[in-house]
C-alpha atoms as a PDB file:
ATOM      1  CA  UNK A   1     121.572 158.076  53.012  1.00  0.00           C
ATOM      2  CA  UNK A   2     123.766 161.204  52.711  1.00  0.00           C
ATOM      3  CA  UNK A   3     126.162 161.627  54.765  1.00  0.00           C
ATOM      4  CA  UNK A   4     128.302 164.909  55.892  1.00  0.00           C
ATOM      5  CA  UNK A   5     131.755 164.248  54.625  1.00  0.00           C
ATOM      6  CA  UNK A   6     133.542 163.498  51.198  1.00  0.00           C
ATOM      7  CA  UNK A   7     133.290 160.164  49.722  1.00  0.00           C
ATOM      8  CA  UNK A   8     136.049 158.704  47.434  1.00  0.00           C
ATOM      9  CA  UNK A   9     138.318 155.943  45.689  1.00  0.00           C
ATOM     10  CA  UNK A  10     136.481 152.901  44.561  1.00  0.00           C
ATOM     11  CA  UNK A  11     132.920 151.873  45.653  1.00  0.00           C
ATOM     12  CA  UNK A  12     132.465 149.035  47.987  1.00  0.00           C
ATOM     13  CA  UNK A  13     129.348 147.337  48.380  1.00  0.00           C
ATOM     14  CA  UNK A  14     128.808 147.477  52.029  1.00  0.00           C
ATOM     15  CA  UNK A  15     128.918 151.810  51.526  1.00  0.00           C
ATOM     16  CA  UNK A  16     127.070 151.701  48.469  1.00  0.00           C
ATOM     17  CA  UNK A  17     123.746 153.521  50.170  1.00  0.00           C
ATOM     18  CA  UNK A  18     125.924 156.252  50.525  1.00  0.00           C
ATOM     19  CA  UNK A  19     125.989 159.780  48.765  1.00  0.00           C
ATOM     20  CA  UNK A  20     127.930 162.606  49.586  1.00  0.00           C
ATOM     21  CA  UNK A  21     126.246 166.082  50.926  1.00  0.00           C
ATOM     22  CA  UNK A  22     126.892 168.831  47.834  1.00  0.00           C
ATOM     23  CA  UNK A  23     128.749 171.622  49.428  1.00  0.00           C
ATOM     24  CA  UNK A  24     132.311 169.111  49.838  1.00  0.00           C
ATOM     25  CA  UNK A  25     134.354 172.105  49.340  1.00  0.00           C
ATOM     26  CA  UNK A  26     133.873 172.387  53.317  1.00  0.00           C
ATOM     27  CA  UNK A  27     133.822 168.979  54.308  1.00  0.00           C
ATOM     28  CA  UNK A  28     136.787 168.397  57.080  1.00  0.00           C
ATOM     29  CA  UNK A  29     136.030 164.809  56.469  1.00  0.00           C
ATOM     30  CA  UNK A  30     136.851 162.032  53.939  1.00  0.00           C
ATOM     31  CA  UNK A  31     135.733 158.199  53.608  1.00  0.00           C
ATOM     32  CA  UNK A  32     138.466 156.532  51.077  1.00  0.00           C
ATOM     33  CA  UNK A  33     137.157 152.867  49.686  1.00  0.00           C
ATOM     34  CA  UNK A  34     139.888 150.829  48.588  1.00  0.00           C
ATOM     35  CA  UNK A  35     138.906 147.353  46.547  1.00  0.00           C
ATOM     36  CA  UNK A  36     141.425 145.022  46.735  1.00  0.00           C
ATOM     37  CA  UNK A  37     139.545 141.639  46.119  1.00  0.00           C
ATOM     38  CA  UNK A  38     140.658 141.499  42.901  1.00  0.00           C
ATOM     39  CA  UNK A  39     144.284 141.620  43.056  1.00  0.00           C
ATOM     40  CA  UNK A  40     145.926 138.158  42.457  1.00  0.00           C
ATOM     41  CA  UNK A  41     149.444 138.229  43.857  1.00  0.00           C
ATOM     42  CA  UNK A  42     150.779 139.895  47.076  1.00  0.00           C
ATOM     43  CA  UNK A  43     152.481 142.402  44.047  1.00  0.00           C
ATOM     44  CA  UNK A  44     149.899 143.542  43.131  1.00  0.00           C
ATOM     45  CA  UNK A  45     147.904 144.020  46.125  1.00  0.00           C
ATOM     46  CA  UNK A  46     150.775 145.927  46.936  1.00  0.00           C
ATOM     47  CA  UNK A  47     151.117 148.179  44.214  1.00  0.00           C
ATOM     48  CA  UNK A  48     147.309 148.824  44.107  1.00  0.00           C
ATOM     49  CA  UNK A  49     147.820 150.000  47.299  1.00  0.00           C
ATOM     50  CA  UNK A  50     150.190 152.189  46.682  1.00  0.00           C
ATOM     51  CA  UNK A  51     147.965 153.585  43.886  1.00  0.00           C
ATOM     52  CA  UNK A  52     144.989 154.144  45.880  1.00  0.00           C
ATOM     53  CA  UNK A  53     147.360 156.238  48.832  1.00  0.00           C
ATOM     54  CA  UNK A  54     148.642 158.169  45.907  1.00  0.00           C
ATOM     55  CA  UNK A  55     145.189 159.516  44.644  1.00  0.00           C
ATOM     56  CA  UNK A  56     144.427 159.563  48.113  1.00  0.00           C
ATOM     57  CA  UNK A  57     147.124 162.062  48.580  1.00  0.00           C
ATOM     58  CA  UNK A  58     146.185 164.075  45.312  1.00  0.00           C
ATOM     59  CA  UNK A  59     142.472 164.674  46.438  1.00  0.00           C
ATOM     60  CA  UNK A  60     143.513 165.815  50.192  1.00  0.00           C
ATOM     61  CA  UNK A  61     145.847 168.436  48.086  1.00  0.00           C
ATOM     62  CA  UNK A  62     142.621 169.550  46.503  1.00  0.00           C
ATOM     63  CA  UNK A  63     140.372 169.272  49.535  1.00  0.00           C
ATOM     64  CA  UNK A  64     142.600 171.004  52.236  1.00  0.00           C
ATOM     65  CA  UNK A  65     139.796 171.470  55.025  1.00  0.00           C
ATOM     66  CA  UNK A  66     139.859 167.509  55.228  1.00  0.00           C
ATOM     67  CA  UNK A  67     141.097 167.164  58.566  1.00  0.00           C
ATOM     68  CA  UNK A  68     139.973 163.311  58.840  1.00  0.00           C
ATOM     69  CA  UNK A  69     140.544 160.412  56.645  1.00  0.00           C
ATOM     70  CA  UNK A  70     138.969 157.255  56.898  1.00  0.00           C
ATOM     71  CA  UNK A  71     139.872 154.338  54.422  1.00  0.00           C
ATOM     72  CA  UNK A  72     137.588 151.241  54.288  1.00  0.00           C
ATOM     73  CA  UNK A  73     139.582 148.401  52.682  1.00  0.00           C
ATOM     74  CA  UNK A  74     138.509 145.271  51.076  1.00  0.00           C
ATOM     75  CA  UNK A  75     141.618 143.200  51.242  1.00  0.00           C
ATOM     76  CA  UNK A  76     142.486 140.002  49.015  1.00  0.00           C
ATOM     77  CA  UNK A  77     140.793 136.860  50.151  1.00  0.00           C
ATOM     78  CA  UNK A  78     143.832 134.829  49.732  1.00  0.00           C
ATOM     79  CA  UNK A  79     146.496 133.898  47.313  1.00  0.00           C
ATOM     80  CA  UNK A  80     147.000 130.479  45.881  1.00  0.00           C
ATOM     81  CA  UNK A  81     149.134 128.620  48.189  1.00  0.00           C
ATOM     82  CA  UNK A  82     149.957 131.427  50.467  1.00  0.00           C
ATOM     83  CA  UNK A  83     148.261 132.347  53.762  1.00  0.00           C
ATOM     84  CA  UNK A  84     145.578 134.958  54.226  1.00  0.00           C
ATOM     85  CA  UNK A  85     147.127 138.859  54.559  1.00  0.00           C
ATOM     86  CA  UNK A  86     145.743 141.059  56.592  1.00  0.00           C
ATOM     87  CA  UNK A  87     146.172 144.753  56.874  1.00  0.00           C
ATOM     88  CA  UNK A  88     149.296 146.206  58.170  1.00  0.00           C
ATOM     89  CA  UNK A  89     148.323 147.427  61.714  1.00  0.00           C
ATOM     90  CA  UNK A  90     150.981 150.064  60.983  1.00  0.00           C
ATOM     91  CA  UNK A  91     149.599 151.825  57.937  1.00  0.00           C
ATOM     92  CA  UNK A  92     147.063 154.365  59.348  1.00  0.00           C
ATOM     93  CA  UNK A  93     150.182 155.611  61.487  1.00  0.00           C
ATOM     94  CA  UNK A  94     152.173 155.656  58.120  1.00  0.00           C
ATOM     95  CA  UNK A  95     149.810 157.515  56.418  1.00  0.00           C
ATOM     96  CA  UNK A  96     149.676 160.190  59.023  1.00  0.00           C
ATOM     97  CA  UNK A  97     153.214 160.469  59.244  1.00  0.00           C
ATOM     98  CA  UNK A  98     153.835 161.132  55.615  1.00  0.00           C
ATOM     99  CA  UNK A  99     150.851 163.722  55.532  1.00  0.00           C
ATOM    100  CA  UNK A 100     152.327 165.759  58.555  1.00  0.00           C
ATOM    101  CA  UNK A 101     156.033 165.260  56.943  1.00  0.00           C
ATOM    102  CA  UNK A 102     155.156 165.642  53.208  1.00  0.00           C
ATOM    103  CA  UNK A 103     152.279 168.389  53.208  1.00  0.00           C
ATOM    104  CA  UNK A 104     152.637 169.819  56.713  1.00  0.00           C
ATOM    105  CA  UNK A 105     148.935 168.690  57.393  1.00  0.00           C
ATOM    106  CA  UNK A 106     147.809 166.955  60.883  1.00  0.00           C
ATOM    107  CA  UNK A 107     144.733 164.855  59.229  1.00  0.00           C
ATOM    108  CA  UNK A 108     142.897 162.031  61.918  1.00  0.00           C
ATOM    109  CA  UNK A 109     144.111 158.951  60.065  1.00  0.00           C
ATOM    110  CA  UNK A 110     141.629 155.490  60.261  1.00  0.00           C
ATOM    111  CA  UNK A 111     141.913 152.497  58.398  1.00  0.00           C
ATOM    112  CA  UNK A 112     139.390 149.956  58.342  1.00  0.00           C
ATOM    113  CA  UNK A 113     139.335 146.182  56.918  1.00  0.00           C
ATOM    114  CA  UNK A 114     135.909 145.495  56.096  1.00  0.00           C
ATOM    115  CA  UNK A 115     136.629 142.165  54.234  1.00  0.00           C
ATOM    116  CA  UNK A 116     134.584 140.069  56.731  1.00  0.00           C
ATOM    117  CA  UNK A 117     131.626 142.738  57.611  1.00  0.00           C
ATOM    118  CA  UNK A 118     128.245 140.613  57.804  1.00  0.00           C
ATOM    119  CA  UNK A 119     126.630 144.456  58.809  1.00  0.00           C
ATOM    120  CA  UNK A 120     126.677 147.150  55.869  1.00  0.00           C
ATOM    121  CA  UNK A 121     124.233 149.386  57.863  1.00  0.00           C
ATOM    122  CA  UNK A 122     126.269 148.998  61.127  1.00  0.00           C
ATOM    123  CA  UNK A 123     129.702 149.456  59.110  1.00  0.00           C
ATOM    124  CA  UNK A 124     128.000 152.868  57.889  1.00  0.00           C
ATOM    125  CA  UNK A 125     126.859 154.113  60.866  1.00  0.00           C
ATOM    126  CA  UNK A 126     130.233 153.605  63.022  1.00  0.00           C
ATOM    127  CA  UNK A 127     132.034 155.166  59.982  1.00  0.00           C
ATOM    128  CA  UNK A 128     130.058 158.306  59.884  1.00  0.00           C
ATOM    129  CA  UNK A 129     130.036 158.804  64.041  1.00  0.00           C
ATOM    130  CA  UNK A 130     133.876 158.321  63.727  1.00  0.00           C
ATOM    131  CA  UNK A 131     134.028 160.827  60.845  1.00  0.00           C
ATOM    132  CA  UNK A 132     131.842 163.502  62.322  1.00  0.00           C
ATOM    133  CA  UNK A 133     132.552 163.270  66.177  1.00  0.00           C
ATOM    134  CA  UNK A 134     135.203 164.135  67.621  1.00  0.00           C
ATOM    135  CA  UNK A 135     138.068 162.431  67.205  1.00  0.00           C
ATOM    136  CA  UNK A 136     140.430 160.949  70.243  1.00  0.00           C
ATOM    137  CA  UNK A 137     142.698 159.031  68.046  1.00  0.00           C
ATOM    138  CA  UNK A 138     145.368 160.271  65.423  1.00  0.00           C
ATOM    139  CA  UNK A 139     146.090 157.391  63.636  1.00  0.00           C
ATOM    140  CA  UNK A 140     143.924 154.230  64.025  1.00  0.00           C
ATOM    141  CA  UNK A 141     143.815 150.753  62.136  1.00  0.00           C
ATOM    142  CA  UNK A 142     141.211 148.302  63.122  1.00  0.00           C
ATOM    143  CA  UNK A 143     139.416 145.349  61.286  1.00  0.00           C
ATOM    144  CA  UNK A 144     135.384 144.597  61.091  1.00  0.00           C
ATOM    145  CA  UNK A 145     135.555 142.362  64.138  1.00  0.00           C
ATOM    146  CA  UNK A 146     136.886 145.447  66.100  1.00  0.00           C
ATOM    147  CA  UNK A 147     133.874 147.925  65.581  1.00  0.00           C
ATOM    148  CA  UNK A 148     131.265 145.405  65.582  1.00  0.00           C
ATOM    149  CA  UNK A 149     130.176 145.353  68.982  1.00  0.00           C
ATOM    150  CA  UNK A 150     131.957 149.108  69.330  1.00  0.00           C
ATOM    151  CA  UNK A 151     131.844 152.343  68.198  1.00  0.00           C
ATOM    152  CA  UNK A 152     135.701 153.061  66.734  1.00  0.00           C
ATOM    153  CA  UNK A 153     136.040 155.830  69.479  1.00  0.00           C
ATOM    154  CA  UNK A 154     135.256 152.523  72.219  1.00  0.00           C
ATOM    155  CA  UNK A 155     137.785 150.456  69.928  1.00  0.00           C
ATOM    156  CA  UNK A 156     140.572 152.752  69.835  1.00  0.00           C
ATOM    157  CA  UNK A 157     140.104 153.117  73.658  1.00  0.00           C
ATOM    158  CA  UNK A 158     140.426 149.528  74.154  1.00  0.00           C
ATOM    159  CA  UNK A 159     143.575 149.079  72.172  1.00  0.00           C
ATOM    160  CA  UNK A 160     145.014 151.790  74.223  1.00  0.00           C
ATOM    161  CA  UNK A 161     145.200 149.994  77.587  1.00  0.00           C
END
């Protein structure tokens, strides 16, 4: 499947199907994957994150038609005698901040946990219609369980009431 909009950061299973059109120079969309099953501790979850938003942030600089960012996360399963994490609901509305602040840029922020997706062909589709349609929402963090039975413009609509 190839799909209209830049395709980044580490490869997740559940988008591997996915290619990239060849003309990205003009793309005003990226999909960021961010692998985080590996990480052991909460420190280094956290620092791995940190490293993917940083090469995040370098490839907008050299992609500045991007106008849309969406990063599909595979978060930790767990830590040994610690409780599950989850995504900070707060981070896609971080991550648009700091673009506006740091690089003057307005850029459609969503950030998706797609730990517990049981629907790779789903997941794809409702990532590319909220990549290439237009977009309601600024900044936008949801989990699998959100956009299952939803397309991510429905979801954000619902967590606006």
């Amino acid at each position: 499947m190839t799909a209209p909009f830049l395709i980044r950061g580490d490869a997740l299973p559940a988008l591997a199907p996915l290619s990239e059109t060849p003309d990205e120079d003009d793309s005003p969309a990226m999909l960021w994957g961010v692998d985080l099953s590996a990480c052991a501790t909460r420190k280094q979850a956290k620092a791995a994150w940190h490293h993917a938003l940083a090469a995040l942030k370098s490839q907008l600089d050299e992609a500045p038609r991007v106008r849309r960012v969406c990063i599909a996360c595979l978060r930790p399963s767990g830590f040994a005698r610690q409780a599950p994490i989850r995504v900070p609901e707060r981070i896609a509305t971080q991550l648009h901040n700091d673009l506006e602040r740091d690089r003057a840029r307005y850029v459609s922020t969503l950030v998706v946990d797609v730990t517990e997706c049981d629907d790779p062909a789903l997941l794809r589709t409702r990532l590319g219609a909220a990549l290439t349609e237009s977009t309601r929402w600024g900044d936008l963090t949801l989990e699998w369980q959100d956009i299952a039975d939803c397309t991510v413009h429905e979801a954000w609509a619902r967590e606006a009431l």
